[in-house]
N, C-alpha and C. Protein backbone atom coordinates (compact mmCIF):
# COMPACT_ATOMS: atom_id res chain seq x y z
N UNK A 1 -2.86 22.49 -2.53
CA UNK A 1 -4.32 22.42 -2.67
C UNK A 1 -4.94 22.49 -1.28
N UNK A 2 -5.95 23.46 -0.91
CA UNK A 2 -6.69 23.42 0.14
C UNK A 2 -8.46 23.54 -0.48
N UNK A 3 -9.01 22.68 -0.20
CA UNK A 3 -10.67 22.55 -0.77
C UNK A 3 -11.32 22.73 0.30
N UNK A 4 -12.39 23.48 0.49
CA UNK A 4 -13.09 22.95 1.53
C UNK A 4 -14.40 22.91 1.39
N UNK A 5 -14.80 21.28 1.43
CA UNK A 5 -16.03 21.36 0.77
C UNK A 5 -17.00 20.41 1.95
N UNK A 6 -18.50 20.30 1.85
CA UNK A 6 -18.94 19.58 2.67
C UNK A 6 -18.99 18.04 2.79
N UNK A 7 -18.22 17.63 2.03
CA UNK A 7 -17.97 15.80 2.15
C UNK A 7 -17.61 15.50 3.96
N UNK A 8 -18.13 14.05 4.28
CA UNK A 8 -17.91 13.81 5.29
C UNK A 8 -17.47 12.42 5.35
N UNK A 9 -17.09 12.04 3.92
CA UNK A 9 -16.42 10.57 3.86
C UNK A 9 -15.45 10.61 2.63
N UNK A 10 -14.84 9.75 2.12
CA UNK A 10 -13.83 9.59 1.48
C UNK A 10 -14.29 7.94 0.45
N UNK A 11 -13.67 8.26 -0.92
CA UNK A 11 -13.42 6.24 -1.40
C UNK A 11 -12.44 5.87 -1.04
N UNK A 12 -12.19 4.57 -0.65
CA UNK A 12 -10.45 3.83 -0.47
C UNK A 12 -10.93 2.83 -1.26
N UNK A 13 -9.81 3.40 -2.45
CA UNK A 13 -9.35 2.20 -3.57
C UNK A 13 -8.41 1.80 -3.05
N UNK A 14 -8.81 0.52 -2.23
CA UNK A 14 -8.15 -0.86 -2.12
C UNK A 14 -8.92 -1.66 -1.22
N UNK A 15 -8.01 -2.74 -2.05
CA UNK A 15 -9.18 -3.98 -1.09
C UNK A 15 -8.37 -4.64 0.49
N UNK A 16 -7.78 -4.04 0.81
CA UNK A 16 -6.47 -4.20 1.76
C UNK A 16 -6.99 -3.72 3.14
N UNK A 17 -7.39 -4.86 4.15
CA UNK A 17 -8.17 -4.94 5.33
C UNK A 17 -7.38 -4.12 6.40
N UNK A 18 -5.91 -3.59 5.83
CA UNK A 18 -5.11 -3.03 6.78
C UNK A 18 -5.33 -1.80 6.76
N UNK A 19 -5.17 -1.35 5.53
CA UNK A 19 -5.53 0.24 4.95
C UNK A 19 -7.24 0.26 5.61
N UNK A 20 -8.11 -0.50 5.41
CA UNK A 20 -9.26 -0.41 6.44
C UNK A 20 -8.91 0.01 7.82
N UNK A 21 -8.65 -0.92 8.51
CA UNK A 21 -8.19 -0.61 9.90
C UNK A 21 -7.17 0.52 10.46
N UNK A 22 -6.42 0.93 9.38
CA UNK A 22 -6.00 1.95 10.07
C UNK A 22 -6.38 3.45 9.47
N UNK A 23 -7.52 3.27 8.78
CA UNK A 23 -8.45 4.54 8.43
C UNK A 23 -8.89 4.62 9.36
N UNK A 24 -9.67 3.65 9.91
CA UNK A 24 -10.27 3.12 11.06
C UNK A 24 -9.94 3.93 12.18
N UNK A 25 -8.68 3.17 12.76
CA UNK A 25 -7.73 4.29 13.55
C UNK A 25 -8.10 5.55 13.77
N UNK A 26 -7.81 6.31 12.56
CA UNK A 26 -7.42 7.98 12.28
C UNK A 26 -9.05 8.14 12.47
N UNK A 27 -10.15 7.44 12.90
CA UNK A 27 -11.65 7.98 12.56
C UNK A 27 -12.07 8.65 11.18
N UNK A 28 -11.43 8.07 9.96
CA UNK A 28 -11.78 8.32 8.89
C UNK A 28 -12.93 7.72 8.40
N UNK A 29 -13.94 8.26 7.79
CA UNK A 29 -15.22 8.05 7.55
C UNK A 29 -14.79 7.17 5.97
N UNK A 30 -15.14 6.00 5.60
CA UNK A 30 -14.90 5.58 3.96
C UNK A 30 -16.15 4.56 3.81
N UNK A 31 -16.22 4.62 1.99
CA UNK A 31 -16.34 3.80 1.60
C UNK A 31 -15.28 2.91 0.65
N UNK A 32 -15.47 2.08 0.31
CA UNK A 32 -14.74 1.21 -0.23
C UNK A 32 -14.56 0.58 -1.94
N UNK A 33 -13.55 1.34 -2.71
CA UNK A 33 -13.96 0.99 -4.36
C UNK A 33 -13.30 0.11 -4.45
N UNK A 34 -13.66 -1.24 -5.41
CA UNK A 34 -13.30 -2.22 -5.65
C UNK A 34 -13.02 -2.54 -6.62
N UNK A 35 -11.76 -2.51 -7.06
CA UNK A 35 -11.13 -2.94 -8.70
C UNK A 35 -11.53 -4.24 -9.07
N UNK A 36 -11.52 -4.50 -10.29
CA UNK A 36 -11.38 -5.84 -10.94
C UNK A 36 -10.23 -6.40 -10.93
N UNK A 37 -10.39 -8.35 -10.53
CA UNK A 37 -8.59 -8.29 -10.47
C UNK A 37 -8.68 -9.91 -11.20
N UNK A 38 -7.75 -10.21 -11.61
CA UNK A 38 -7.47 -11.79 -11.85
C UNK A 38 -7.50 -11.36 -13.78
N UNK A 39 -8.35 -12.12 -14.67
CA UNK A 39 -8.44 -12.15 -16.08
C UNK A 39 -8.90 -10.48 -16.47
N UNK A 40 -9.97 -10.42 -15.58
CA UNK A 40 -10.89 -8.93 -15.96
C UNK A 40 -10.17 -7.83 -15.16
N UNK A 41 -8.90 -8.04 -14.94
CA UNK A 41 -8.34 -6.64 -13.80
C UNK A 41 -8.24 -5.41 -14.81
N UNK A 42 -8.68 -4.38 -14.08
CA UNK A 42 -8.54 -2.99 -15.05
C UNK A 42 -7.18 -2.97 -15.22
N UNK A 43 -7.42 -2.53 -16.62
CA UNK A 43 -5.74 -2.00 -17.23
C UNK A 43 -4.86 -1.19 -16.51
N UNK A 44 -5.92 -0.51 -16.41
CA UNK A 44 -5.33 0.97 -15.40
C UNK A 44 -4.82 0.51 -14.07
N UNK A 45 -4.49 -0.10 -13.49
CA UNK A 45 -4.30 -0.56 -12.25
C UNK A 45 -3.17 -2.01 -12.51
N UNK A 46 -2.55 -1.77 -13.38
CA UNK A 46 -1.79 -2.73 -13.71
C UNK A 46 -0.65 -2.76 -12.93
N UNK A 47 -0.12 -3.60 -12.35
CA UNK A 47 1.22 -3.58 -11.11
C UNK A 47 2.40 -3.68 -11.87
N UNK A 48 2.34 -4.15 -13.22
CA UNK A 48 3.63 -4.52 -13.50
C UNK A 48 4.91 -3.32 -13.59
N UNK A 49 5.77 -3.41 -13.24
CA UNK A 49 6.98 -2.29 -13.27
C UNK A 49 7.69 -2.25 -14.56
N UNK A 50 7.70 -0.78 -15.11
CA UNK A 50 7.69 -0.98 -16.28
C UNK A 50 9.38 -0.72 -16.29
N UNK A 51 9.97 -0.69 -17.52
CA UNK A 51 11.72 -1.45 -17.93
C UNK A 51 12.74 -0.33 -16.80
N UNK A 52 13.26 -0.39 -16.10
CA UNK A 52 14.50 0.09 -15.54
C UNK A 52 13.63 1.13 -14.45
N UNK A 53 12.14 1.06 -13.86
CA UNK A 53 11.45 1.61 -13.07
C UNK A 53 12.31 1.38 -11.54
N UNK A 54 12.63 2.92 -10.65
CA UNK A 54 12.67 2.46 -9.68
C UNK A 54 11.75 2.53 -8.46
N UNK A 55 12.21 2.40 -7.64
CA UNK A 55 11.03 1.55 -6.77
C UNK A 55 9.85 2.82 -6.02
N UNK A 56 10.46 3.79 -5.67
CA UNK A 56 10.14 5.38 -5.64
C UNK A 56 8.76 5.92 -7.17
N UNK A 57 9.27 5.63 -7.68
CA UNK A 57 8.64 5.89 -9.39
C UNK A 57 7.74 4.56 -9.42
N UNK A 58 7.82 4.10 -8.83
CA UNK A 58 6.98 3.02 -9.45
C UNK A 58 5.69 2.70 -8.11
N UNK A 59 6.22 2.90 -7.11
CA UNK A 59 4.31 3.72 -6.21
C UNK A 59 3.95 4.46 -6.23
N UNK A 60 5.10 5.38 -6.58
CA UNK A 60 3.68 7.15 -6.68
C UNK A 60 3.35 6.68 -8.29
N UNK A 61 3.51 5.61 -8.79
CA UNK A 61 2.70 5.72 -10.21
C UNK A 61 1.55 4.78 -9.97
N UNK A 62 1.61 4.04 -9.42
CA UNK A 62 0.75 2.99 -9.27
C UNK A 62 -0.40 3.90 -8.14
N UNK A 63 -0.08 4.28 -7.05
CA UNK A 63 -1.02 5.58 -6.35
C UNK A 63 -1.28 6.10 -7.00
N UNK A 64 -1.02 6.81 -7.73
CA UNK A 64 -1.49 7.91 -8.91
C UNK A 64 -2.53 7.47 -9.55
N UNK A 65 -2.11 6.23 -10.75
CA UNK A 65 -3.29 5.37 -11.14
C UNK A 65 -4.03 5.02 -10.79
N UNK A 66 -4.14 4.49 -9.23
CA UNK A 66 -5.51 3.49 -8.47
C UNK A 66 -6.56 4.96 -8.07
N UNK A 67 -5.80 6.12 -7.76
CA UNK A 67 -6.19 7.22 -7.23
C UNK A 67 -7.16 7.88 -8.65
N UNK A 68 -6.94 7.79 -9.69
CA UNK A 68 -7.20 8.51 -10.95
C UNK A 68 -8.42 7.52 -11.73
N UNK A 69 -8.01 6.15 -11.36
CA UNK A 69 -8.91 5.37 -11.93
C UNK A 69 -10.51 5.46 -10.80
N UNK A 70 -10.11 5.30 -10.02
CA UNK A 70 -10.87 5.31 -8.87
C UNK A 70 -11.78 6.43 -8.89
N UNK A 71 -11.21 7.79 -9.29
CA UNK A 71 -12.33 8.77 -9.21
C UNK A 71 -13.25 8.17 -10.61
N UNK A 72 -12.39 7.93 -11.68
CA UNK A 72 -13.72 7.43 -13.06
C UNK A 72 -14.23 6.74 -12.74
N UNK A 73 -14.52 5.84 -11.96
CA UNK A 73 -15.15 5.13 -11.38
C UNK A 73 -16.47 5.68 -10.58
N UNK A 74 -15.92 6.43 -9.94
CA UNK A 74 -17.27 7.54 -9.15
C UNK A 74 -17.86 7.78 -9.91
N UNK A 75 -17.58 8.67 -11.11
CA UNK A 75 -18.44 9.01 -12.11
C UNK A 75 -19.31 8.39 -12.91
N UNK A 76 -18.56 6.77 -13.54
CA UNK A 76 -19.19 5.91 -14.15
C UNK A 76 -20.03 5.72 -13.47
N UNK A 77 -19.90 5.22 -12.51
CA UNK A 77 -21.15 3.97 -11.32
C UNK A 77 -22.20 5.10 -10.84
N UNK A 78 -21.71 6.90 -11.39
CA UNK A 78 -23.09 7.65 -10.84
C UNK A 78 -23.09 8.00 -8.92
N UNK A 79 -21.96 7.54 -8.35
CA UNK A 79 -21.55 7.56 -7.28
C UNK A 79 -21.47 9.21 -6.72
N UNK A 80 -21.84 9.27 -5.15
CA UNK A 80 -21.70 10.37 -4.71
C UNK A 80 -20.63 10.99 -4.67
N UNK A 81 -20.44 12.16 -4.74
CA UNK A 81 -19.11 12.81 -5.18
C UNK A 81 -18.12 12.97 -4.10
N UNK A 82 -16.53 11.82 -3.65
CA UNK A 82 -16.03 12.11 -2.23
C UNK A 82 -14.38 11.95 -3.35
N UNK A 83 -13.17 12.55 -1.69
CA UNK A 83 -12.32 11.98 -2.22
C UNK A 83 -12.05 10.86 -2.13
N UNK A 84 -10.56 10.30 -3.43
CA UNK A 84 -10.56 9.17 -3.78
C UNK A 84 -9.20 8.81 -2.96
N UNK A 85 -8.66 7.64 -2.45
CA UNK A 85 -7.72 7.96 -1.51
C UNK A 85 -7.16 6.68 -2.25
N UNK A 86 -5.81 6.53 -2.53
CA UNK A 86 -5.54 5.43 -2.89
C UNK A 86 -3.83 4.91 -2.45
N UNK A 87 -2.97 4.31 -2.56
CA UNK A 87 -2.05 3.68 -2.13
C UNK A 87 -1.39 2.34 -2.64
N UNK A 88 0.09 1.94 -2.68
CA UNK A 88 0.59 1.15 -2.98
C UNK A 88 1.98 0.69 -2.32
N UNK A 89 2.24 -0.16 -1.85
CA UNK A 89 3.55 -0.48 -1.11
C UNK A 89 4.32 -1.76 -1.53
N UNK A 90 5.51 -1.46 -2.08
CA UNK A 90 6.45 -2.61 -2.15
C UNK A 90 7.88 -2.67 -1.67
N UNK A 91 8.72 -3.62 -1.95
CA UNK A 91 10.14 -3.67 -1.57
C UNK A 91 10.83 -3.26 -2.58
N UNK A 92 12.41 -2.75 -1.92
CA UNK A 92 12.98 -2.59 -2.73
C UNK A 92 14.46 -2.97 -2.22
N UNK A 93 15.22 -4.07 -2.74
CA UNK A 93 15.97 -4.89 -2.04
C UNK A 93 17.11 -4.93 -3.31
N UNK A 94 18.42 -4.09 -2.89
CA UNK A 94 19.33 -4.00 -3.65
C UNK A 94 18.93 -3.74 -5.41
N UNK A 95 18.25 -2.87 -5.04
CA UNK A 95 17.25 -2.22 -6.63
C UNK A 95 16.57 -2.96 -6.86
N UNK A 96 16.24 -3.84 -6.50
CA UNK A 96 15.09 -4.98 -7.04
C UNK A 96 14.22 -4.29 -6.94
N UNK A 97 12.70 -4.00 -7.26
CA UNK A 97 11.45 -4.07 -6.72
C UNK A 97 10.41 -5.37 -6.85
N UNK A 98 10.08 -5.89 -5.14
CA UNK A 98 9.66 -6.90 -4.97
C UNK A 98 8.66 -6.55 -4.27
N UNK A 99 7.35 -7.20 -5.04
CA UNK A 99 5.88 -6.88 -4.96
C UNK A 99 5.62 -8.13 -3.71
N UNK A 100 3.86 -8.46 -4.01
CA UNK A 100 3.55 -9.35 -3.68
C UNK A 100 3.94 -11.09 -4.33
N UNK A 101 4.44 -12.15 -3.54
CA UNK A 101 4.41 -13.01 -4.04
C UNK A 101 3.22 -13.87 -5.14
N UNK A 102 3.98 -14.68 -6.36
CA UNK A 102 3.06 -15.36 -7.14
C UNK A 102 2.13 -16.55 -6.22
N UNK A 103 3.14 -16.88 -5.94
CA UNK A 103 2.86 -18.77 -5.14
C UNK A 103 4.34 -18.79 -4.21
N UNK A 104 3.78 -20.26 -3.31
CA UNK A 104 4.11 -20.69 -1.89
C UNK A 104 5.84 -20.48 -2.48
N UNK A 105 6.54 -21.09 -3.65
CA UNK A 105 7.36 -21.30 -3.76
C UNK A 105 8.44 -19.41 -3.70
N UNK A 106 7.83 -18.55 -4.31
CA UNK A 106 7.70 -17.37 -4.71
C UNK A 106 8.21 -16.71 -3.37
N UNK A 107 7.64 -16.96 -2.03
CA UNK A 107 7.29 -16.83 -1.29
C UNK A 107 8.43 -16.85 -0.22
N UNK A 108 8.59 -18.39 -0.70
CA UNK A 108 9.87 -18.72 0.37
C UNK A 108 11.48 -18.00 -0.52
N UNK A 109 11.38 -17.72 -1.57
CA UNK A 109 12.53 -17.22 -2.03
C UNK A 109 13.15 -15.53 -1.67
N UNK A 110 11.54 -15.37 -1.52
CA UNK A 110 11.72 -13.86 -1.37
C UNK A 110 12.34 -13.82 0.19
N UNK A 111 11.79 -14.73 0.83
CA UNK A 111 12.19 -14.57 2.11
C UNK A 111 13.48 -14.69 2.55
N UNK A 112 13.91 -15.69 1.65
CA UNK A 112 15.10 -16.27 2.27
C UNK A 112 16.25 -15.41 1.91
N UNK A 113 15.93 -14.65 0.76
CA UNK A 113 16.27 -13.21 0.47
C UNK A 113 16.54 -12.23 1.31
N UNK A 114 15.83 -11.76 2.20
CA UNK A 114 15.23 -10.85 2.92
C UNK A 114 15.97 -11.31 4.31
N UNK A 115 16.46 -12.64 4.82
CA UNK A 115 17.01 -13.15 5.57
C UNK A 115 18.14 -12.30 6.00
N UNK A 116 18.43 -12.26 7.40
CA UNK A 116 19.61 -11.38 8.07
C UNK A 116 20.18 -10.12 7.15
N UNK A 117 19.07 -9.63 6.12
CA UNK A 117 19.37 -8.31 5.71
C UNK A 117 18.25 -7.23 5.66
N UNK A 118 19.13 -6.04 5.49
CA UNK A 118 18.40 -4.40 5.71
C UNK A 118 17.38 -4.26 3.93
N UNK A 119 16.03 -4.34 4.19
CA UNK A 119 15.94 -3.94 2.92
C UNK A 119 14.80 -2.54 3.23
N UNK A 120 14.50 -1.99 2.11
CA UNK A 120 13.51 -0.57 2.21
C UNK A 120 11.93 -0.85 1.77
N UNK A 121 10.95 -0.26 2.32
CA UNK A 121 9.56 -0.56 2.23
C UNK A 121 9.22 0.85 1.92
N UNK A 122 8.51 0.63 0.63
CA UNK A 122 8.12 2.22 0.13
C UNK A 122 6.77 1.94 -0.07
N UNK A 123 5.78 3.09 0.35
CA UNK A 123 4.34 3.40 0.01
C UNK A 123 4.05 4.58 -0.35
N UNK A 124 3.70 4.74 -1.59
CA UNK A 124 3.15 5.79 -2.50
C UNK A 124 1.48 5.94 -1.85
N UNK A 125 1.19 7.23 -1.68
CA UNK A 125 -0.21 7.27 -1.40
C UNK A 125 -0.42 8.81 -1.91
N UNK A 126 -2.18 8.66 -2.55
CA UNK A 126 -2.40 9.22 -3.47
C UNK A 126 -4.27 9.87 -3.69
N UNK A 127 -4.54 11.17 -3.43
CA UNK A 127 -5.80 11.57 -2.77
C UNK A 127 -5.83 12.27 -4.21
N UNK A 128 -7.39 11.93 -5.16
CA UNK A 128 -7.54 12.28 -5.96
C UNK A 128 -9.10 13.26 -5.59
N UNK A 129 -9.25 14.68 -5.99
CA UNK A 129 -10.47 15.62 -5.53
C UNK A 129 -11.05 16.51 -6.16
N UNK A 130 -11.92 16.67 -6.56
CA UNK A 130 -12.23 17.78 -7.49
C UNK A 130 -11.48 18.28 -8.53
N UNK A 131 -10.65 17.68 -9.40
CA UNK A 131 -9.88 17.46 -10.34
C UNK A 131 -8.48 17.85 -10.21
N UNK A 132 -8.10 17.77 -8.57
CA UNK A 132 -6.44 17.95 -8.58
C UNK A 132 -5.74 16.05 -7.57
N UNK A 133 -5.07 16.12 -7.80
CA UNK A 133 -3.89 14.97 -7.29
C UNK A 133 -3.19 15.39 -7.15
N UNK A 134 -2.60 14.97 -4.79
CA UNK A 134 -1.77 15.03 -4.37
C UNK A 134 -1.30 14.04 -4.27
N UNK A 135 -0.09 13.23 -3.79
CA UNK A 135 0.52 12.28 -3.55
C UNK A 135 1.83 12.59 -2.27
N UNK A 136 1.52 11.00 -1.70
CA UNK A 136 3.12 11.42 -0.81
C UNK A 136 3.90 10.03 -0.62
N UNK A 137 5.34 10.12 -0.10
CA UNK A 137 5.66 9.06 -0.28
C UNK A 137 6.50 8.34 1.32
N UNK A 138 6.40 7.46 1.38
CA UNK A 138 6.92 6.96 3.07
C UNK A 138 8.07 6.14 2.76
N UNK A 139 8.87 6.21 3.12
CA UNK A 139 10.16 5.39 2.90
C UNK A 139 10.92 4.68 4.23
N UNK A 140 10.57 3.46 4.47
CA UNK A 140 11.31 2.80 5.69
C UNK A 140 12.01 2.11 5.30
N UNK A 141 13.15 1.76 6.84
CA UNK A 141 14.17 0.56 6.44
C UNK A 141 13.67 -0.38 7.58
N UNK A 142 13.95 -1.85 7.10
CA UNK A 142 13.39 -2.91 7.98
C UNK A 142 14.83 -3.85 7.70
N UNK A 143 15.28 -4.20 8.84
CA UNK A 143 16.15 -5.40 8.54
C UNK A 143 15.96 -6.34 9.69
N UNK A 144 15.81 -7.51 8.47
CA UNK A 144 15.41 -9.03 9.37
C UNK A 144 16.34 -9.22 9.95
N UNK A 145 16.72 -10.07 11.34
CA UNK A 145 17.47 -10.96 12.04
C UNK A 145 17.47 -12.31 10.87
N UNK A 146 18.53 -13.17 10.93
CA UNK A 146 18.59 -14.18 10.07
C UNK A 146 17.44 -15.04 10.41
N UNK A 147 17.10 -16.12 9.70
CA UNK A 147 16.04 -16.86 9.44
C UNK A 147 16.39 -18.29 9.50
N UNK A 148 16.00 -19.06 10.51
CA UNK A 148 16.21 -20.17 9.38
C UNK A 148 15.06 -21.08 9.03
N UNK A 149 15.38 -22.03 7.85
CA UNK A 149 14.60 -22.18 6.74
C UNK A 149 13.53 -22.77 7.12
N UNK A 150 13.18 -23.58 8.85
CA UNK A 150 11.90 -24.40 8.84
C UNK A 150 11.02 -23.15 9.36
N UNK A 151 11.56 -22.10 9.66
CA UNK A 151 10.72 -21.02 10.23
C UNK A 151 10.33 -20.48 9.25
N UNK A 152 10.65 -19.88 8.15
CA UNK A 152 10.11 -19.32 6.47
C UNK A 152 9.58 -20.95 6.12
N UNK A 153 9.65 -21.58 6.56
CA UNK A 153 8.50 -22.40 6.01
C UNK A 153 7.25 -22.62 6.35
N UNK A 154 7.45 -22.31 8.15
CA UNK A 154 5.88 -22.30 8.27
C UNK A 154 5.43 -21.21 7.99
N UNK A 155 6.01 -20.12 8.00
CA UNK A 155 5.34 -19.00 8.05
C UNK A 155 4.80 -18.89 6.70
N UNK A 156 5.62 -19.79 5.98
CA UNK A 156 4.79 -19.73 4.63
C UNK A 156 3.49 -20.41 4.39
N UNK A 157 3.87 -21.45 5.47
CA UNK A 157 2.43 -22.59 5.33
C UNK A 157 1.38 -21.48 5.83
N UNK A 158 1.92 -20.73 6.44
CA UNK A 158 0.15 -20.01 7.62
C UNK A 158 -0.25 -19.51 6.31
N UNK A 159 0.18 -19.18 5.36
CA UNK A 159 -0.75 -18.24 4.10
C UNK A 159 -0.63 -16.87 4.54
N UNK A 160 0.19 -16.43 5.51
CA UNK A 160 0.11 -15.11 5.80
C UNK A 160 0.85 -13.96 4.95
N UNK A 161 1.90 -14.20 3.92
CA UNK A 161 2.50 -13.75 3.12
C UNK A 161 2.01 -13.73 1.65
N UNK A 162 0.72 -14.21 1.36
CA UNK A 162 0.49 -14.54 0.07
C UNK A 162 -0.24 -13.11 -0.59
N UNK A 163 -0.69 -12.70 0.45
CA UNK A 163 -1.16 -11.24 -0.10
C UNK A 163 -0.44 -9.56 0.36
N UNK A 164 0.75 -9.99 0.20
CA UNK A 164 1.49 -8.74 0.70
C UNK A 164 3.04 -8.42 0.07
N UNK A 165 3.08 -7.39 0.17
CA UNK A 165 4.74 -6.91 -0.32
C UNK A 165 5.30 -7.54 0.37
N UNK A 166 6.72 -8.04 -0.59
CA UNK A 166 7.87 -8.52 0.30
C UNK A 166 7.48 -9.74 0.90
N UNK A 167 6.49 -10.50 0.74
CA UNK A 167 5.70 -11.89 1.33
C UNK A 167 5.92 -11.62 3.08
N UNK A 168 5.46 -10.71 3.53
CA UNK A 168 5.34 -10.76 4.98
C UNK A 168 4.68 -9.52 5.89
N UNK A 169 3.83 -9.38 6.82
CA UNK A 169 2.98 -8.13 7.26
C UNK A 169 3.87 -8.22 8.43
N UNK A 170 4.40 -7.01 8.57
CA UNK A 170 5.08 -6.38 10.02
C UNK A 170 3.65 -6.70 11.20
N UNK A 171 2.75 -6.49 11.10
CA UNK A 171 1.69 -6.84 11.88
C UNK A 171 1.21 -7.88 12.46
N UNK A 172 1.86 -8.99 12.01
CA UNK A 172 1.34 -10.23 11.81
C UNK A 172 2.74 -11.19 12.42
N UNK A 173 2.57 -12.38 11.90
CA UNK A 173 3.84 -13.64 12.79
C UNK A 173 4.90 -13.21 12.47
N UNK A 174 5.17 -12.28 11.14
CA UNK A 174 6.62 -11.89 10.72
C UNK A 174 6.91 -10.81 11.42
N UNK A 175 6.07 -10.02 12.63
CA UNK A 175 6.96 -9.57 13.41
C UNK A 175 7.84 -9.81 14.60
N UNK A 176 8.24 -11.12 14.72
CA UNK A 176 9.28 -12.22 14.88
C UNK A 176 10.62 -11.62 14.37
N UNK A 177 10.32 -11.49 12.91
CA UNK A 177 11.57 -11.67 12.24
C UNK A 177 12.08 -10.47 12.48
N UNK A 178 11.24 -9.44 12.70
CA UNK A 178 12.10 -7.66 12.60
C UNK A 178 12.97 -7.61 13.97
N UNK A 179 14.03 -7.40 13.27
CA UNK A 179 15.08 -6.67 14.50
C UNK A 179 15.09 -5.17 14.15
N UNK A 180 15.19 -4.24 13.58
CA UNK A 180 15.11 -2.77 13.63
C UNK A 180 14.02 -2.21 12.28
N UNK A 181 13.61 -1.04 12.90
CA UNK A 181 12.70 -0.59 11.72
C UNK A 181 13.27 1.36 11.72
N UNK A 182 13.57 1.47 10.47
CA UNK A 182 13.61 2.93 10.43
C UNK A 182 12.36 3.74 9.73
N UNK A 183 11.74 4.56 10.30
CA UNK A 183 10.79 5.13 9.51
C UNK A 183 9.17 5.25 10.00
N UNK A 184 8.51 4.73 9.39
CA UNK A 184 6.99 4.64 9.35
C UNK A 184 6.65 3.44 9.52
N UNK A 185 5.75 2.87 11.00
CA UNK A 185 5.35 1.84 10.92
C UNK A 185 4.41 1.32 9.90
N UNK A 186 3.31 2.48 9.90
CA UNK A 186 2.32 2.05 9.22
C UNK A 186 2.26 2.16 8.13
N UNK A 187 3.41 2.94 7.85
CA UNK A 187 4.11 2.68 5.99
C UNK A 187 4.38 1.43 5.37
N UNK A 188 5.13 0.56 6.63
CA UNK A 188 5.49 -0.77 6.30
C UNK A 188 4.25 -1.42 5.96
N UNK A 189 3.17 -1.57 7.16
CA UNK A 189 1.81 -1.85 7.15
C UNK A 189 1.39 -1.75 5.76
N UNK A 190 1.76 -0.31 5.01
CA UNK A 190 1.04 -0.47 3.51
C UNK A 190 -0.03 0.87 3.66
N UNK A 191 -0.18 1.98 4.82
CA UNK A 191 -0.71 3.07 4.52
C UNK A 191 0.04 4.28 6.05
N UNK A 192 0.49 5.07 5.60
CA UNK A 192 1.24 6.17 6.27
C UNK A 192 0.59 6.61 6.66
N UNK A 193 0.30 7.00 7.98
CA UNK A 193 -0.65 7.48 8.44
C UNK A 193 -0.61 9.03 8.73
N UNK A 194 0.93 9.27 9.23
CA UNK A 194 0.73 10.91 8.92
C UNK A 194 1.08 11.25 8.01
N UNK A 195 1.45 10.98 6.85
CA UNK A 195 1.13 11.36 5.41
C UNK A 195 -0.65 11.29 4.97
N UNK A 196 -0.82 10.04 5.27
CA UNK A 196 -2.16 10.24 4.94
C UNK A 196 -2.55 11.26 5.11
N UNK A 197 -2.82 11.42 6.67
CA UNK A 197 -3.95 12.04 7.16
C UNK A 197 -3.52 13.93 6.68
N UNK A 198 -2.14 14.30 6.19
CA UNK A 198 -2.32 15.51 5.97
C UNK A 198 -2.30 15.69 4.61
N UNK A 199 -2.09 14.50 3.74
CA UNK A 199 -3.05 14.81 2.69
C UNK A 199 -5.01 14.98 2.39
N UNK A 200 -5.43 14.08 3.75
CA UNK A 200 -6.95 14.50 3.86
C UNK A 200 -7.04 15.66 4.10
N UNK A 201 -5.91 16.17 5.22
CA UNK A 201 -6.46 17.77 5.72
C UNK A 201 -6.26 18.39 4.65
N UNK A 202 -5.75 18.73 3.51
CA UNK A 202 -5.34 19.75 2.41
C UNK A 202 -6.57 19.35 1.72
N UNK A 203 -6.81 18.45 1.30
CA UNK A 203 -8.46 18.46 0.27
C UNK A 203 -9.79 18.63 1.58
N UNK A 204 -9.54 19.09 2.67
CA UNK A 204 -10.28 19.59 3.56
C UNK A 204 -11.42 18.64 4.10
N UNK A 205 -10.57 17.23 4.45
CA UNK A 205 -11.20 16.19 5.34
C UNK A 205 -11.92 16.84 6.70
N UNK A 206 -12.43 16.75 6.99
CA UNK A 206 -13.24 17.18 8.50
C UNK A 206 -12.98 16.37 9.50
N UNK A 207 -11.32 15.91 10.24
CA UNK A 207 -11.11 15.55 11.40
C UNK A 207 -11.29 16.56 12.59
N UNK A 208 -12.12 15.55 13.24
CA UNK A 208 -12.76 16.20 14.64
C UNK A 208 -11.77 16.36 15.63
């Protein structure tokens, strides 16, 4: 797909201050769509992984969706017509796929998990435009140095893991714990940045 049309901004479906900042970065022009989440969360945007999903299949579906819901959304709300840019990142730790933690307890298990081993960080990202969807996918390896347990505890106390894959932001105090990273930093982060950005250039983003 190559479009080239006169838009000079983009939606980012998500509420994720990182995916902000590193739009930010790239001088990407956005606004910001905001799902429903907790009792009233849209259906469509549902995280749960459905029976024997692997971890690959299960962000470019969830991108796909936030990306697809997100444009009906433009339409409903009467919204100016841009692309819809959307994204999803989780773990995937000896086939597991491990999202964001429930609670504190949730939290420290995953970690202690994750302790002196190699696991993979995948982000599905997903540009919905004038009625076509691209998607791409970032695949890193991160393996922790061992841990021990009063250190996953504070780090649990800071609250810094409660809103993130894998309960921990490479950006943040848990980059302590990384001893090697293969891949995409800002994949880990939760948005790829040169994936992104050459999926903007194909729906014909206007980087200066």
């Amino acid at each position: 797909m190559n479009i080239t049309s006169g838009f000079q901004r983009i939606y980012l479906a998500s509420r994720s201050p990182r995916r902000r900042e590193l739009l930010t970065q790239i001088g990407v022009h956005f606004d910001t769509l905001i799902f429903r989440t907790g009792s009233r969360a849209d259906p469509e945007t549902d995280e749960t992984p459905l029976p024997g999903e692997a971890a690959d299949a299960y962000v470019l579906r969830l991108a796909r969706a936030k990306a697809e819901h997100g444009q009906r959304l433009v339409g409903w709300r009467k919204l100016v017509p841009q692309p819809v840019l959307a994204a999803d990142t989780t773990l995937d730790l000896d086939g597991q796929i491990i999202g964001k933690p429930v609670d504190a307890a949730d939290a420290l298990a995953i970690l202690r998990r994750l302790s002196g081993r190699s696991h993979r960080v995948l982000t599905g990202v997903a540009v919905y435009h004038e009625g076509c969807l691209e998607t791409a996918l970032s695949v890193s390896e991160v393996r922790f140095r061992a841990l021990d347990d009063a250190e996953i505890r504070r780090y649990v106390a800071s609250g810094e893991p409660m809103d993130k894959a894998g309960a921990y932001g490479i950006q943040g105090r848990a980059g302590l714990f990384v001893a090697h990273i293969s891949g995409s930093y800002t994949g880990i982060m939760g948005l790829p940045l040169c994936e992104t950005g050459r999926l903007l250039e194909r729906v014909g983003y206007p980087f200066a």
